[in-house]
Protein backbone atom coordinates (compact mmCIF):
# COMPACT_ATOMS: atom_id res chain seq x y z
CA UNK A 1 77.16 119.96 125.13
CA UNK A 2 74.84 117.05 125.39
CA UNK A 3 71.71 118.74 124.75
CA UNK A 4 70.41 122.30 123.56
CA UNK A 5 67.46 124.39 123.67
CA UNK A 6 66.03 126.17 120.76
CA UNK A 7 62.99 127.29 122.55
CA UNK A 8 62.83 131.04 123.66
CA UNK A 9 63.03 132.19 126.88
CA UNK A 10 59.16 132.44 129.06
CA UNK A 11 58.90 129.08 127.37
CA UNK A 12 59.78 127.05 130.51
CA UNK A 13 63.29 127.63 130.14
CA UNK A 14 63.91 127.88 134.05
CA UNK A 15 62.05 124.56 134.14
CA UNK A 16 63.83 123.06 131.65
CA UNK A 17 67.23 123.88 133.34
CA UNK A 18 66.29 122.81 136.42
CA UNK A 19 65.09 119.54 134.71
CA UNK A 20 68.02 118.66 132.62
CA UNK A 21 70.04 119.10 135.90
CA UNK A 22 68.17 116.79 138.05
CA UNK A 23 68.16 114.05 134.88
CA UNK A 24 72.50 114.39 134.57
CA UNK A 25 72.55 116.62 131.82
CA UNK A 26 74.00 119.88 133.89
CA UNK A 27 74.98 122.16 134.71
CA UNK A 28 72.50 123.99 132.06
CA UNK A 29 73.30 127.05 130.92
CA UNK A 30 70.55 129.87 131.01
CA UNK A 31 70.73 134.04 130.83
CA UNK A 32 71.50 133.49 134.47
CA UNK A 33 74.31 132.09 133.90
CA UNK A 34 75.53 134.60 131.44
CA UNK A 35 74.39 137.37 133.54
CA UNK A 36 76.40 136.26 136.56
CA UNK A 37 79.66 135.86 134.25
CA UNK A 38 80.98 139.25 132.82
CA UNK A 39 83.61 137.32 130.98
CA UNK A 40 80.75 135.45 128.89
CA UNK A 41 79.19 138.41 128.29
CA UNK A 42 81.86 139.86 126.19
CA UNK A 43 82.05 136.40 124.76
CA UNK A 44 78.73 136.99 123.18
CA UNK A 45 79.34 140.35 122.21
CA UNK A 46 82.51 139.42 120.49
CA UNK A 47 80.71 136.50 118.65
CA UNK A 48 78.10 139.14 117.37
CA UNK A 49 80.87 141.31 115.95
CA UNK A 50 82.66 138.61 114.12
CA UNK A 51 81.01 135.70 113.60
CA UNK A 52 83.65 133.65 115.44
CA UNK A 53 83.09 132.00 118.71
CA UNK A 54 85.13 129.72 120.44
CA UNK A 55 82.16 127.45 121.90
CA UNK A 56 84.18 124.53 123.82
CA UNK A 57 85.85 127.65 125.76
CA UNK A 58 82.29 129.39 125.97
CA UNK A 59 80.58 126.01 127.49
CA UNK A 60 83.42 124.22 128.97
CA UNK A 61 81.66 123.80 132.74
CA UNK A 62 78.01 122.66 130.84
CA UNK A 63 76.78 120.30 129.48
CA UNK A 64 73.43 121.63 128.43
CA UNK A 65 71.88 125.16 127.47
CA UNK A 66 68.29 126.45 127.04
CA UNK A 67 66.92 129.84 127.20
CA UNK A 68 68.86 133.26 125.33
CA UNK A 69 71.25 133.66 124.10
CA UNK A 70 71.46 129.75 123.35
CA UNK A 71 67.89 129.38 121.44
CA UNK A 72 69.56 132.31 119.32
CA UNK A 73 72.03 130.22 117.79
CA UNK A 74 70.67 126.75 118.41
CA UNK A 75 71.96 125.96 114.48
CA UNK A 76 75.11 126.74 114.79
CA UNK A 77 75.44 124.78 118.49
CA UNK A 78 73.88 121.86 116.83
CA UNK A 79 76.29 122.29 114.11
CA UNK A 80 79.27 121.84 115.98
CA UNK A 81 78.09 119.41 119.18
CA UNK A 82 76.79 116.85 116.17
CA UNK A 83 75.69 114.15 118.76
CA UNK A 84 73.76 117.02 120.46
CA UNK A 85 69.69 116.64 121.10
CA UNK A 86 68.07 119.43 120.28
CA UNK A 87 64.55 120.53 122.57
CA UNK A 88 62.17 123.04 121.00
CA UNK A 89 60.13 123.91 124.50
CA UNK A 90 57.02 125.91 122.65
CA UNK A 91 53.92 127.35 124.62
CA UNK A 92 50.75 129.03 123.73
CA UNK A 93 51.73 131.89 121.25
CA UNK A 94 49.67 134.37 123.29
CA UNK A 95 50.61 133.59 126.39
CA UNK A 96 54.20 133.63 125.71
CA UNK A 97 54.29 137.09 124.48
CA UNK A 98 52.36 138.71 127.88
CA UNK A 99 54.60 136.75 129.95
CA UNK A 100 57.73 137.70 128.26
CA UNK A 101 56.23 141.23 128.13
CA UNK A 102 55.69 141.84 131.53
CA UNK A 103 58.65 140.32 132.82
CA UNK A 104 61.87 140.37 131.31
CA UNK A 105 61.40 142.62 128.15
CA UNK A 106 61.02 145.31 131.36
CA UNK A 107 64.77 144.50 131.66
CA UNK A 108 65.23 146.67 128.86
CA UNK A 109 64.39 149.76 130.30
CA UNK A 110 65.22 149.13 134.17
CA UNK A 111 68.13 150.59 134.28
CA UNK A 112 68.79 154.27 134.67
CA UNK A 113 70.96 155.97 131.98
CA UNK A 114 73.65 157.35 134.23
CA UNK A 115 73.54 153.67 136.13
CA UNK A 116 74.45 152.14 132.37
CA UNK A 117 77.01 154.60 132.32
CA UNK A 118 78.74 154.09 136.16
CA UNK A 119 78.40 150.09 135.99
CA UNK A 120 80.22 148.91 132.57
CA UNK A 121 79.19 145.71 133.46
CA UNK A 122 75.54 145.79 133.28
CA UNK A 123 75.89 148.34 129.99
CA UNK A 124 77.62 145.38 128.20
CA UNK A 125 74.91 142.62 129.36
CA UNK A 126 71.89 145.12 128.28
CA UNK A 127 73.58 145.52 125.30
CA UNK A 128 74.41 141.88 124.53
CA UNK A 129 70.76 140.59 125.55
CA UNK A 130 69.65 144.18 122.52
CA UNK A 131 71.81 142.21 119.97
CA UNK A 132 70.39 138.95 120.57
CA UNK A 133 67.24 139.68 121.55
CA UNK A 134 65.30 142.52 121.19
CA UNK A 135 66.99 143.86 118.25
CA UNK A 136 68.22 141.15 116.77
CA UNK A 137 65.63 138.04 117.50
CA UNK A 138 62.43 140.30 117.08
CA UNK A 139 64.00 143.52 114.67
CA UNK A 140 63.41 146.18 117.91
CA UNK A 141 59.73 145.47 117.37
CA UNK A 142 59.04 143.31 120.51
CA UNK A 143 55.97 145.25 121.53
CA UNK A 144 54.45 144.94 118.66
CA UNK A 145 52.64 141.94 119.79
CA UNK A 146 51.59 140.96 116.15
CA UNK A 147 55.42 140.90 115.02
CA UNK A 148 56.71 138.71 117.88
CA UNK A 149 54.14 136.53 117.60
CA UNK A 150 54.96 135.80 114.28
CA UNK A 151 58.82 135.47 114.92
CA UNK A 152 57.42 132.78 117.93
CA UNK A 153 55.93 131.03 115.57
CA UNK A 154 58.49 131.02 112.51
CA UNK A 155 61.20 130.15 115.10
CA UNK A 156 58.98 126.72 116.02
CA UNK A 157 57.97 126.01 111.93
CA UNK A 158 62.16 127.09 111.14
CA UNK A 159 63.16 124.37 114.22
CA UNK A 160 60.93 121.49 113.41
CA UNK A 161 61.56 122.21 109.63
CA UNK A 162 65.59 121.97 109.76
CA UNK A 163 66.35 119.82 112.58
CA UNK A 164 66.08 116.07 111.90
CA UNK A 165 63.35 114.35 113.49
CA UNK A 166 65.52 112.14 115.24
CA UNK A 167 67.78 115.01 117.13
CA UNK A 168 64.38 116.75 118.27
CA UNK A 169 61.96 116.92 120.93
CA UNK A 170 58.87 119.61 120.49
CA UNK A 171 58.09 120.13 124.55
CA UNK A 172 55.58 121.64 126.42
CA UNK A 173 56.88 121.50 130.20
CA UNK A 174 53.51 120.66 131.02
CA UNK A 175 53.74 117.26 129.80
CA UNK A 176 56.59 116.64 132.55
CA UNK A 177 59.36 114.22 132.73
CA UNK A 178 57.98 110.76 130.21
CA UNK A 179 58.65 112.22 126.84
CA UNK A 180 61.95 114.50 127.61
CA UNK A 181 63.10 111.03 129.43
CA UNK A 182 61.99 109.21 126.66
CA UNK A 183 63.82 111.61 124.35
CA UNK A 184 67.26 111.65 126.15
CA UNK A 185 67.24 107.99 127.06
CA UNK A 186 67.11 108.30 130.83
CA UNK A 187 64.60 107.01 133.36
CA UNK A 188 61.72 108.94 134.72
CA UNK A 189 62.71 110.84 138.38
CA UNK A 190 60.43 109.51 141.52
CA UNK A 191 59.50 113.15 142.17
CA UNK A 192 57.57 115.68 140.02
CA UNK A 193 58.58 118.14 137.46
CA UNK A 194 60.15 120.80 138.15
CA UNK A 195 57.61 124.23 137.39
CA UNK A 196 59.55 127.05 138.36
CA UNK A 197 57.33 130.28 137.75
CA UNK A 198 59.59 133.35 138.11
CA UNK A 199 57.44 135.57 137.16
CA UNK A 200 56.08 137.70 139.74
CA UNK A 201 60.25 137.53 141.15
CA UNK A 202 61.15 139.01 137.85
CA UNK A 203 58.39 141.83 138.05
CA UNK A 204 60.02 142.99 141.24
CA UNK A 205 63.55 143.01 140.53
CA UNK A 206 62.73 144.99 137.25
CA UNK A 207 60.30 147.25 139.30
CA UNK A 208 63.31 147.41 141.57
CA UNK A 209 65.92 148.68 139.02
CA UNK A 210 63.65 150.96 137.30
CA UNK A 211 62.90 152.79 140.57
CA UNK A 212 66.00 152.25 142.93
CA UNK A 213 68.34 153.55 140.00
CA UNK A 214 66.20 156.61 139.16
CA UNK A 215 65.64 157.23 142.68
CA UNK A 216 69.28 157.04 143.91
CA UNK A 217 70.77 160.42 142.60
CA UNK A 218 68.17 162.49 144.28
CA UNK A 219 68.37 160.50 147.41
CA UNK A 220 72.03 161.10 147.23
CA UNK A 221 71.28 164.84 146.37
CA UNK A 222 69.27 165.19 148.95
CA UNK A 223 71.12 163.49 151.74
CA UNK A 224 74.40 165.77 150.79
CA UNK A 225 72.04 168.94 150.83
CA UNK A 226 71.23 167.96 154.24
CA UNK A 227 74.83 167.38 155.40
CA UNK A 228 75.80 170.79 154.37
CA UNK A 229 72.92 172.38 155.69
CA UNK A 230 73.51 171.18 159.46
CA UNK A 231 77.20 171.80 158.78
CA UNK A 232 76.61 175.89 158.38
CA UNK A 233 74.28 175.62 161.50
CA UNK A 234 77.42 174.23 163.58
């Protein structure tokens, strides 16, 4: 692990990833990654149980991470990569928390019950991304927008206050590739910055899931009412 993100995620986080693969530094791990990866899910799980993670196993295929779970336990990944830069990507306070809210905090409820129940799989993730984020990162008080504000905030003063200066990088993605390249030692790409803006993607996929996993039993209940119907009438 060459370099790791202590920034939250709706931060630039997709940006970043994207970024730190075009300048060498990838793959970059991201919740994508985790999401697509069952076996990494448990991983985190387990590491929230016991305290013991086995992180050269975990991140074996990257060499960078940014985004949750990662910005959740930026210390201890800093800890043990030593010669690891650290990147606090911050944006405005406000702005953070009605982007996160309307897009993946949605994630939280998109699911039906019964669905959580039929598809272990996506259980465990929603329950990994509760212990890390929502109710661990912001005490299961996310929509209070006061509260995560403030836990925004005291992760950015905790970051800048512990990490030495010389191991971080406070970035906006907005100020593009000179002072991460400047930061990791690498030259400046010919093309532009990656902005990635998944945010009207993520809106649909969680509109999606809420509605498609309500919707499917009666669907289902109705299609097998209608089979048996035009079965007496044969």
């Amino acid at each position: 692990m060459q370099v790791i993100g202590a920034g939250f995620g709706r931060t630039g986080t997709l940006s970043m990833k994207r970024a730190l693969e075009d300048l060498g530094f990838g793959p970059a791990y991201h919740m994508q990654e985790a999401m697509r990866r069952p076996a990494h899910v448990q991983r985190w799980l387990d590491y929230a149980d016991t305290g013991e993670a086995a992180w050269d196993e975990l991140f074996a295929d990257f060499d960078s991470g940014v985004d949750y779970p990662v910005c959740c336990v930026w210390e201890e990944l800093a800890a043990h990569y030593p010669d690891a830069k650290v990147v606090l990507t911050v944006r405005d306070p406000e702005r953070w928390w009605e982007s996160t809210n309307s897009t993946i905090y949605g994630f939280r409820s998109a699911f039906a019950p019964w669905f959580l129940r039929a598809v272990p799989m996506a259980e465990r993730f929603i329950e990994m991304v509760e212990q890390y984020v929502w109710g661990g990162t912001f005490d299961g008080r996310f929509s209070d927008r006061a509260h995560a504000i403030e836990v925004f905030n005291q992760q950015i003063q905790y970051v800048r206050s512990t990490c030495p200066p010389e191991r971080l990088l406070v970035f906006d993605v907005a100020d593009g590739w000179d002072p991460l390249c400047a930061f990791l030692d690498v030259p400046v790409p010919d093309g532009p910055f990656p902005h990635l803006n998944d945010a009207a993607e993520t809106r649909r996929v969680v509109t999606s899931l809420r509605w498609g996993t309500r919707a499917l039993p009666g669907v289902a209940g109705a299609a097998l009412a209608a089979i048996l119907v035009a079965g007496r009438r044969r």
